[in-house]
PDB file of N, CA and C in Angstrom:
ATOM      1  N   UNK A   1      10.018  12.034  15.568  1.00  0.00           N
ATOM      2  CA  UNK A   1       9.385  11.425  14.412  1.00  0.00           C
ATOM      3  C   UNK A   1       8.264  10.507  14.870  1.00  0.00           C
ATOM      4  N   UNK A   2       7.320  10.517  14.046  1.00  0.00           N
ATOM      5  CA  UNK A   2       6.236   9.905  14.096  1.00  0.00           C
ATOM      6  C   UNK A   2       6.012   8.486  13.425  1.00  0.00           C
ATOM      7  N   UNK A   3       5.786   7.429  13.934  1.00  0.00           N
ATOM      8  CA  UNK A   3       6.114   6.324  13.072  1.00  0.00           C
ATOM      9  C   UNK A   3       4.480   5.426  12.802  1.00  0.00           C
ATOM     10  N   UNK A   4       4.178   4.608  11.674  1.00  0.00           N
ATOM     11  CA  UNK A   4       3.290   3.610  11.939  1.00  0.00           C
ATOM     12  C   UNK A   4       4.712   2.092  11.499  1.00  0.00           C
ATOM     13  N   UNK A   5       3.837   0.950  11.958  1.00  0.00           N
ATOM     14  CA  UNK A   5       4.638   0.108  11.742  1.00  0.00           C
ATOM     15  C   UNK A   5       3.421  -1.369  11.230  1.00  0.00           C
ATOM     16  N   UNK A   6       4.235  -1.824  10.372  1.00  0.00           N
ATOM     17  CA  UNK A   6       3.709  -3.079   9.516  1.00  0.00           C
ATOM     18  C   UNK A   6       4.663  -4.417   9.398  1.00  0.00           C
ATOM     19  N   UNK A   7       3.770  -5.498   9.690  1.00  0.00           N
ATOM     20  CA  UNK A   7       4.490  -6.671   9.658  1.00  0.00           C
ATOM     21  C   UNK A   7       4.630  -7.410   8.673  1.00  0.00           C
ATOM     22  N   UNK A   8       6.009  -7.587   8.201  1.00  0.00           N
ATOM     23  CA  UNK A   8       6.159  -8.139   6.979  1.00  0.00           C
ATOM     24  C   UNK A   8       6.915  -9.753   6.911  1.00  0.00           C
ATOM     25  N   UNK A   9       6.723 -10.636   5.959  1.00  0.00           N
ATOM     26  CA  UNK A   9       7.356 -11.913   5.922  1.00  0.00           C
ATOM     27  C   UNK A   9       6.761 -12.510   7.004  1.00  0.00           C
ATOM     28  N   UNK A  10       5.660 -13.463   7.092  1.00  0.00           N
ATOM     29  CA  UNK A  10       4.834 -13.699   8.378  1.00  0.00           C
ATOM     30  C   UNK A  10       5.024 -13.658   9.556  1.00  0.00           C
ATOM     31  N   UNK A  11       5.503 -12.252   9.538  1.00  0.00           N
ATOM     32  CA  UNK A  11       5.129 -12.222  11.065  1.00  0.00           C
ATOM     33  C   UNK A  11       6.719 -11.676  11.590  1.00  0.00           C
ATOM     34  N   UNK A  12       7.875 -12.312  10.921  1.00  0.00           N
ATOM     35  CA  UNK A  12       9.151 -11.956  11.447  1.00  0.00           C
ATOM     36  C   UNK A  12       9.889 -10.615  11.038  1.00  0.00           C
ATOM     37  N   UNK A  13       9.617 -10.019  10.347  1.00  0.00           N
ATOM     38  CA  UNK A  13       9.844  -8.498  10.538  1.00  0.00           C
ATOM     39  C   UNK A  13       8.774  -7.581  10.310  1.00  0.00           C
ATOM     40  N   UNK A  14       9.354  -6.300  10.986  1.00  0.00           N
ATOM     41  CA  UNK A  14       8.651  -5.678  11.361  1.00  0.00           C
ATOM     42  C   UNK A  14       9.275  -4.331   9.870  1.00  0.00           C
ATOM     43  N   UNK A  15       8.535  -2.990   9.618  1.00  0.00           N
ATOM     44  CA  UNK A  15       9.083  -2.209   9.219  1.00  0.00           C
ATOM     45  C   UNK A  15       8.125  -0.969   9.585  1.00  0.00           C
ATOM     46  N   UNK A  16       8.859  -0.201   9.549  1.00  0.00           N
ATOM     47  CA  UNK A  16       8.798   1.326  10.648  1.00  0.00           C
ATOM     48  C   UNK A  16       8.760   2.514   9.017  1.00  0.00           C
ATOM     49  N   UNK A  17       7.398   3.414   9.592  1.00  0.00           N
ATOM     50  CA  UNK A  17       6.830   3.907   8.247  1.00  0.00           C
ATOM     51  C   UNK A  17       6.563   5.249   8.960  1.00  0.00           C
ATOM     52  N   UNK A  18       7.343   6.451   8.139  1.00  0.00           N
ATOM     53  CA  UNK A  18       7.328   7.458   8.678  1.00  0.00           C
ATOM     54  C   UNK A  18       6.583   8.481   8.436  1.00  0.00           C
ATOM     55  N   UNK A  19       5.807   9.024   9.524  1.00  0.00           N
ATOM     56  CA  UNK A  19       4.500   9.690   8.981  1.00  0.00           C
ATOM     57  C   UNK A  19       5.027  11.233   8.597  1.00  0.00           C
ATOM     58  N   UNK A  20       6.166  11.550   8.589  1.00  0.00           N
ATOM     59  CA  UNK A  20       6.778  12.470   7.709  1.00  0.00           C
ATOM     60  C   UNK A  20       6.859  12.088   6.227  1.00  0.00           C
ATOM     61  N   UNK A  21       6.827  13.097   5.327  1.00  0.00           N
ATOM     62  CA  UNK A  21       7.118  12.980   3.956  1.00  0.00           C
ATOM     63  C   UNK A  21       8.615  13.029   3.692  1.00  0.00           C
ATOM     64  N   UNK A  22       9.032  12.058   3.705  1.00  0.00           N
ATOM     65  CA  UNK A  22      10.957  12.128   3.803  1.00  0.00           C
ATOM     66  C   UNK A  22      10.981  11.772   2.195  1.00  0.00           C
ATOM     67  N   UNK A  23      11.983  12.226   1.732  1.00  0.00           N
ATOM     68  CA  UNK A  23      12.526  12.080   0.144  1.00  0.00           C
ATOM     69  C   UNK A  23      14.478  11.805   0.937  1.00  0.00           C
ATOM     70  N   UNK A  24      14.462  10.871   1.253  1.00  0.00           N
ATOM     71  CA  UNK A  24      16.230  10.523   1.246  1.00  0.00           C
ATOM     72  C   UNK A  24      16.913  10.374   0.141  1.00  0.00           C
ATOM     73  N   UNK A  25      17.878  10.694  -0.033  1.00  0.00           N
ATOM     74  CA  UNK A  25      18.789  10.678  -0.806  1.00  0.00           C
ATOM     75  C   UNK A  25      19.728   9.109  -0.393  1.00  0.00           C
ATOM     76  N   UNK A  26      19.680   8.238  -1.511  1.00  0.00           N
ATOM     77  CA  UNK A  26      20.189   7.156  -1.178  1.00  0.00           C
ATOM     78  C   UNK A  26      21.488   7.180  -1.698  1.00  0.00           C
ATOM     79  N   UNK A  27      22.421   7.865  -2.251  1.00  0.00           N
ATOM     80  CA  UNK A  27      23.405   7.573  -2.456  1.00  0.00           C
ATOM     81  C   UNK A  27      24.533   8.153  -1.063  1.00  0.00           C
ATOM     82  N   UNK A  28      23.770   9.559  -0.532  1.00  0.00           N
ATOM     83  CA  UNK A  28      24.463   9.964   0.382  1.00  0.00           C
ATOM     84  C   UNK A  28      23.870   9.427   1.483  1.00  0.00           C
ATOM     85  N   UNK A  29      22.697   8.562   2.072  1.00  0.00           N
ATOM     86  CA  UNK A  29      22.418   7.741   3.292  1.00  0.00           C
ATOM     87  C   UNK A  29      23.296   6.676   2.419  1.00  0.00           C
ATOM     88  N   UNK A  30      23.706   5.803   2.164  1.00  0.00           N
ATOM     89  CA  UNK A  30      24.577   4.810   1.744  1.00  0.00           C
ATOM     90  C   UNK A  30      26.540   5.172   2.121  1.00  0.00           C
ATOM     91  N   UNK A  31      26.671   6.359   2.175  1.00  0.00           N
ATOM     92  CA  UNK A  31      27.945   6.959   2.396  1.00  0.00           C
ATOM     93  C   UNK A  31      27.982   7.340   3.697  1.00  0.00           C
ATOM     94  N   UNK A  32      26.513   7.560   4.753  1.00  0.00           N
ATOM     95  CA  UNK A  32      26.784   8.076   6.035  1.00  0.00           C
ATOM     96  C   UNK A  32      26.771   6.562   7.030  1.00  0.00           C
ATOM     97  N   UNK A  33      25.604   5.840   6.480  1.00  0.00           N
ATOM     98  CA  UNK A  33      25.694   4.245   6.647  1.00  0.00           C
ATOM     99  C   UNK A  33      27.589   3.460   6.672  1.00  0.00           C
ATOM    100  N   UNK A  34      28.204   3.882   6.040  1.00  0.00           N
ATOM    101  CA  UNK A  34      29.552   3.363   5.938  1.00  0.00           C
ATOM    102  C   UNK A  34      30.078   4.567   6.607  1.00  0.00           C
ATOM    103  N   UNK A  35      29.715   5.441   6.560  1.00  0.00           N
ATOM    104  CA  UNK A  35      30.366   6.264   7.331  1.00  0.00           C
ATOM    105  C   UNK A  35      30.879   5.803   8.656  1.00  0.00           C
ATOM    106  N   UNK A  36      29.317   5.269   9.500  1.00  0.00           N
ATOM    107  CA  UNK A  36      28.950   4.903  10.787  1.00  0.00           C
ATOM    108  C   UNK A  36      29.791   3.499  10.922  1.00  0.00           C
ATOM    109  N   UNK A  37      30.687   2.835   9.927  1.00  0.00           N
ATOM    110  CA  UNK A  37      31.467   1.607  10.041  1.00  0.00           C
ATOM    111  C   UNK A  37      30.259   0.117   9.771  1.00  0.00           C
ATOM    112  N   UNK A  38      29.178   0.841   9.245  1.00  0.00           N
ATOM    113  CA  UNK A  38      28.174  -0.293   8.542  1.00  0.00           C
ATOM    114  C   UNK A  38      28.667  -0.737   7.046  1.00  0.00           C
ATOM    115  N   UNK A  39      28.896  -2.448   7.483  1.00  0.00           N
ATOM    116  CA  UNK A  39      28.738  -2.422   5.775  1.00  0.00           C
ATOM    117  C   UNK A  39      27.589  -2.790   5.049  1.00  0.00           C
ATOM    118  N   UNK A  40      27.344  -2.707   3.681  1.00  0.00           N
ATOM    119  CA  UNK A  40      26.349  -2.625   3.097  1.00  0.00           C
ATOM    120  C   UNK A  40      26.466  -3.796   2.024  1.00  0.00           C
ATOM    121  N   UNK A  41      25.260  -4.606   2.216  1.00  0.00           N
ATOM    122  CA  UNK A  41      25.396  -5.517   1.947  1.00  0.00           C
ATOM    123  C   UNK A  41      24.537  -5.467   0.049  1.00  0.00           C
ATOM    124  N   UNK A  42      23.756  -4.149  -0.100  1.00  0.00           N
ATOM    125  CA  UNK A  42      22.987  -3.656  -0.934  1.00  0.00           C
ATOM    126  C   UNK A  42      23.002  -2.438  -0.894  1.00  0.00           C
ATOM    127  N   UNK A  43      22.687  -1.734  -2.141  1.00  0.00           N
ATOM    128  CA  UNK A  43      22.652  -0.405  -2.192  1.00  0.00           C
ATOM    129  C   UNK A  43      22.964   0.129  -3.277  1.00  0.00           C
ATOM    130  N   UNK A  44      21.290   0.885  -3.829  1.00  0.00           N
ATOM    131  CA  UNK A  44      20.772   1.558  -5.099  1.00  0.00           C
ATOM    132  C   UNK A  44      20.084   2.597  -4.607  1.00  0.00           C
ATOM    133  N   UNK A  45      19.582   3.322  -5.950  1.00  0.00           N
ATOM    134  CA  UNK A  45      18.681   4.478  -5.498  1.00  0.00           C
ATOM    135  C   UNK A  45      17.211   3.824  -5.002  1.00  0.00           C
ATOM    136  N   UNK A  46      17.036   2.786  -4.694  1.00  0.00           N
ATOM    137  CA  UNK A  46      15.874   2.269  -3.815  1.00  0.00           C
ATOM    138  C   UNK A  46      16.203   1.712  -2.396  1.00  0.00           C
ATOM    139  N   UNK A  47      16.749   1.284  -2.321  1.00  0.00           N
ATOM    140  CA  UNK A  47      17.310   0.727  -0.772  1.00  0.00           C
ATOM    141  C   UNK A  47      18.830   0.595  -0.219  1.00  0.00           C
ATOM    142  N   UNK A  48      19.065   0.491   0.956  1.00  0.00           N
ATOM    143  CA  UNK A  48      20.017   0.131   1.269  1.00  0.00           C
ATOM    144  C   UNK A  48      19.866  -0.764   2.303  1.00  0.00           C
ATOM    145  N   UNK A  49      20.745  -2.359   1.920  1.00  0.00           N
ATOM    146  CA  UNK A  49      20.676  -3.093   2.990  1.00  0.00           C
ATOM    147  C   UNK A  49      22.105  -3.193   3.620  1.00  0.00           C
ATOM    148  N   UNK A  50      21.816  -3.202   5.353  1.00  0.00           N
ATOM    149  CA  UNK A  50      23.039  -4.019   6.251  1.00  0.00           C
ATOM    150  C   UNK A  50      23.141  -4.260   7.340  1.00  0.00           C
ATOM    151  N   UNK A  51      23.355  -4.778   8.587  1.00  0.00           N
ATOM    152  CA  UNK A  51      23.188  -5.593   9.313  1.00  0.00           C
ATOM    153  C   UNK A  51      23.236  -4.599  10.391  1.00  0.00           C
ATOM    154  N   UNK A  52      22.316  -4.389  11.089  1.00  0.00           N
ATOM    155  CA  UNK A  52      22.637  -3.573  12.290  1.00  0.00           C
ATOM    156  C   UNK A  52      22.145  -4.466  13.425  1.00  0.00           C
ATOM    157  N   UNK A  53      22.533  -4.139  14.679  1.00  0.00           N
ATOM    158  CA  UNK A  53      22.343  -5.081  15.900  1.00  0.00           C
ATOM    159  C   UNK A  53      21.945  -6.086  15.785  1.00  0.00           C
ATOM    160  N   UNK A  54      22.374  -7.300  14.795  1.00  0.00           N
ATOM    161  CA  UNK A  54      22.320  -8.481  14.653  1.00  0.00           C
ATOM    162  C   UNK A  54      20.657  -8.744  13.479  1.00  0.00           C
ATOM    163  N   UNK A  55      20.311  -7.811  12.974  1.00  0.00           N
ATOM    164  CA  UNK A  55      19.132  -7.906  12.133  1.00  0.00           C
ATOM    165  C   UNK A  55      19.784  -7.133  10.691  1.00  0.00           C
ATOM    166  N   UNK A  56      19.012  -7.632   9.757  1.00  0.00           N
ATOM    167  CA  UNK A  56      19.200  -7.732   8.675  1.00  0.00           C
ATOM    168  C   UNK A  56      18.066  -6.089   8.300  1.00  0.00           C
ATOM    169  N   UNK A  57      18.697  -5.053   8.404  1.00  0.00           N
ATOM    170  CA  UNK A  57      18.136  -3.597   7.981  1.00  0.00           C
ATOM    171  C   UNK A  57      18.117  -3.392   6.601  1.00  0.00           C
ATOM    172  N   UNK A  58      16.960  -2.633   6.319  1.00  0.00           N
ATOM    173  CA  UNK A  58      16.364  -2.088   4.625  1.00  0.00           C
ATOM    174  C   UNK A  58      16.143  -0.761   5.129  1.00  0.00           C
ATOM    175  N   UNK A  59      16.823   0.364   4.698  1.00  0.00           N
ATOM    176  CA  UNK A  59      16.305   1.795   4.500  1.00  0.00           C
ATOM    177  C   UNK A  59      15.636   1.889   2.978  1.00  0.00           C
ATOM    178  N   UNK A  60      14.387   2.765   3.142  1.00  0.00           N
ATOM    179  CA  UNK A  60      14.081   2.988   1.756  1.00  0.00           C
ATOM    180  C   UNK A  60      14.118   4.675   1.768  1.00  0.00           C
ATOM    181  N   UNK A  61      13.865   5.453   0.225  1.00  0.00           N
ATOM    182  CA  UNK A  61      13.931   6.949   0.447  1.00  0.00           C
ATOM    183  C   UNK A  61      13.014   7.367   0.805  1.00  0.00           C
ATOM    184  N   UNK A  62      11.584   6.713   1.164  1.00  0.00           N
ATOM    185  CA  UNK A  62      10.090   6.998   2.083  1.00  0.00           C
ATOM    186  C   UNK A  62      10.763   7.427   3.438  1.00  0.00           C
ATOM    187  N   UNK A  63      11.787   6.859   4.215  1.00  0.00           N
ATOM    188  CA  UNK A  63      11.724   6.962   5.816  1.00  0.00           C
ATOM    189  C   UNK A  63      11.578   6.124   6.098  1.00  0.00           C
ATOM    190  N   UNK A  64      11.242   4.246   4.880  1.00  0.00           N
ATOM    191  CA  UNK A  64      10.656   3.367   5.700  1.00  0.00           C
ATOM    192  C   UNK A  64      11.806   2.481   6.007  1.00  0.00           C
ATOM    193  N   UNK A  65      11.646   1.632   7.717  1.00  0.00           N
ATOM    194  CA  UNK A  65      13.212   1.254   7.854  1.00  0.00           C
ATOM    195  C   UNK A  65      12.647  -0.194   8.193  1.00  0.00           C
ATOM    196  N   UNK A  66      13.165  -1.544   7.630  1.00  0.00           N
ATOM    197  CA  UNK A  66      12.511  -2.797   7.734  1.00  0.00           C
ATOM    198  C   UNK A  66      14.013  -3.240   8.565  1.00  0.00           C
ATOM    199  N   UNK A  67      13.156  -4.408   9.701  1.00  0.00           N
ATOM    200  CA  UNK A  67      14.284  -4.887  10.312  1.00  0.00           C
ATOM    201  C   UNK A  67      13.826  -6.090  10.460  1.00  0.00           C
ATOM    202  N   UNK A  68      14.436  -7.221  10.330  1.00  0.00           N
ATOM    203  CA  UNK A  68      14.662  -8.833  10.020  1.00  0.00           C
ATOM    204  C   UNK A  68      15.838  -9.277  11.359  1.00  0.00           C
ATOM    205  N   UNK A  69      15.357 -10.050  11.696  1.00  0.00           N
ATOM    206  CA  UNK A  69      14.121 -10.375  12.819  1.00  0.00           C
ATOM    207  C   UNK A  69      13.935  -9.584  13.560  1.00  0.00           C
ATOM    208  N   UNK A  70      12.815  -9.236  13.462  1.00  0.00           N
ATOM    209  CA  UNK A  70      12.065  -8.759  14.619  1.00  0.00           C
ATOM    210  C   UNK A  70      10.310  -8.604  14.290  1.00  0.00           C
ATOM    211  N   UNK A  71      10.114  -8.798  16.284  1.00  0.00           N
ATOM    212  CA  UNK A  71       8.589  -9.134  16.648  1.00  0.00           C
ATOM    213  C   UNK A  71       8.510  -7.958  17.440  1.00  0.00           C
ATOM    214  N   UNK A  72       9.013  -6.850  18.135  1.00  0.00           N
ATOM    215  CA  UNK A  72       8.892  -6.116  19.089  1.00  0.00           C
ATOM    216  C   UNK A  72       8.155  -4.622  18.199  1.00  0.00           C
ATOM    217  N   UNK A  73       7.204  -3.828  18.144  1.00  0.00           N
ATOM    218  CA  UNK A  73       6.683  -3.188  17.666  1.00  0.00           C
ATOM    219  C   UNK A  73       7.777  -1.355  18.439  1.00  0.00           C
ATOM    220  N   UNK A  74       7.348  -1.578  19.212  1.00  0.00           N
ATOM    221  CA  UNK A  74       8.052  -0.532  20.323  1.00  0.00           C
ATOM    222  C   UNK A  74       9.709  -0.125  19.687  1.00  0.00           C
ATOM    223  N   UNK A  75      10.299  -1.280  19.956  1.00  0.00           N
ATOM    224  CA  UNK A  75      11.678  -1.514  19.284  1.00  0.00           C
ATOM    225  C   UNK A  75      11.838  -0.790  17.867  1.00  0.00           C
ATOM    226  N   UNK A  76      10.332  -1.706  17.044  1.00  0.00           N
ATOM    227  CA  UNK A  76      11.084  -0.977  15.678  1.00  0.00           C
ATOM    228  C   UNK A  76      11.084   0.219  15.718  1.00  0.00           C
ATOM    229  N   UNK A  77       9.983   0.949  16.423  1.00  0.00           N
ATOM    230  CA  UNK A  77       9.968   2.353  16.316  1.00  0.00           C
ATOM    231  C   UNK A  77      10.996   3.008  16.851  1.00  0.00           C
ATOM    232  N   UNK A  78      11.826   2.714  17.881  1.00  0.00           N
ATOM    233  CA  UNK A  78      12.948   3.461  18.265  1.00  0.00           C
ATOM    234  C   UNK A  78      13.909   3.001  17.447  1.00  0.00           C
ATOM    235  N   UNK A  79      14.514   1.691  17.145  1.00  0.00           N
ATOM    236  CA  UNK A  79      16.044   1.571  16.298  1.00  0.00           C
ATOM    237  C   UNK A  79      15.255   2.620  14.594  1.00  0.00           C
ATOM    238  N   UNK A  80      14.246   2.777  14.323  1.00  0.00           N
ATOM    239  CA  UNK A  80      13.980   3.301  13.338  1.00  0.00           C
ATOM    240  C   UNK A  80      14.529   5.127  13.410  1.00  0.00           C
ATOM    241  N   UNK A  81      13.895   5.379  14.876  1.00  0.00           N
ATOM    242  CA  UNK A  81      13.912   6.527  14.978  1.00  0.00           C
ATOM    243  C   UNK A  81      15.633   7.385  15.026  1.00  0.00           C
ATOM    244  N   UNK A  82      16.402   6.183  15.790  1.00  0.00           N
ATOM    245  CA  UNK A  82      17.566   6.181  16.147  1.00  0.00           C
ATOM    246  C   UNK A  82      18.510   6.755  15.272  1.00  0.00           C
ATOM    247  N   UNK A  83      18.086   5.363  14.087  1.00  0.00           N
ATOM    248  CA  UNK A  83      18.634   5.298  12.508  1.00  0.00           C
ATOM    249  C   UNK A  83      18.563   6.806  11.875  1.00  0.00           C
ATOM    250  N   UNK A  84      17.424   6.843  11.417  1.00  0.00           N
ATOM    251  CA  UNK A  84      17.002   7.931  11.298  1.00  0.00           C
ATOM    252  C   UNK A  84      17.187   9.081  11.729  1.00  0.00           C
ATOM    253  N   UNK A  85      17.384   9.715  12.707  1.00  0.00           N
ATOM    254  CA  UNK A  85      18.219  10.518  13.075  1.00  0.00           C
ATOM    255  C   UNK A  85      19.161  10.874  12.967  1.00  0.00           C
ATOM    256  N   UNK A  86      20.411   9.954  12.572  1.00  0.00           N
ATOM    257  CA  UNK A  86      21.413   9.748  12.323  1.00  0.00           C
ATOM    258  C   UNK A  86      21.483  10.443  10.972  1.00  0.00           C
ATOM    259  N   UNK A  87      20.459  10.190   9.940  1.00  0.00           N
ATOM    260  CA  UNK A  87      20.799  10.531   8.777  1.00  0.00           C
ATOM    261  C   UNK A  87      19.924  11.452   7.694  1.00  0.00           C
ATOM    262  N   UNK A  88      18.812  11.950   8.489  1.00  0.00           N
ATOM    263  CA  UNK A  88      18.100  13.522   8.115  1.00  0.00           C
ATOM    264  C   UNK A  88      18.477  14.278   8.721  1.00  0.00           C
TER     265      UNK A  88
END
């Protein structure tokens, strides 16, 4: 996967934007997310939030994956890609 990435909330997160046209299904990424022993701290047909490696994660049904805190550009693109994988 191909990613661009944008910094959001000044400066302290980052979110990972997938240059694929992804249409996710959020009710069943919300069921594979708990699947994986994540709990979910949010979760509608627009996002799902929950805490992965100590950051505060947003999946949206774009592909786009926001992670709180973080400054590392590199990073987001792999825990994005990681994620992601997991669940297309």
């Amino acid at each position: 996967m191909r990613f661009t990435t944008m910094r959001l909330c000044g400066g302290e997160a980052l979110m990972a934007i997938s240059a694929d046209d992804l249409c996710l299904n959020m009710e069943k990424v919300s069921d594979q997310l708990e699947g994986m022993g994540l709990s979910l701290k949010q979760k509608d047909e627009m996002m799902a939030v929950f805490d992965w490696r100590g950051m505060e994660t947003t999946i949206y049904p774009q592909g786009k994956v926001m992670f709180f805190p973080l400054k590392d550009r590199s990073l987001c693109i792999e825990y994005a890609t990681e994620i992601l994988g997991k669940l297309v």
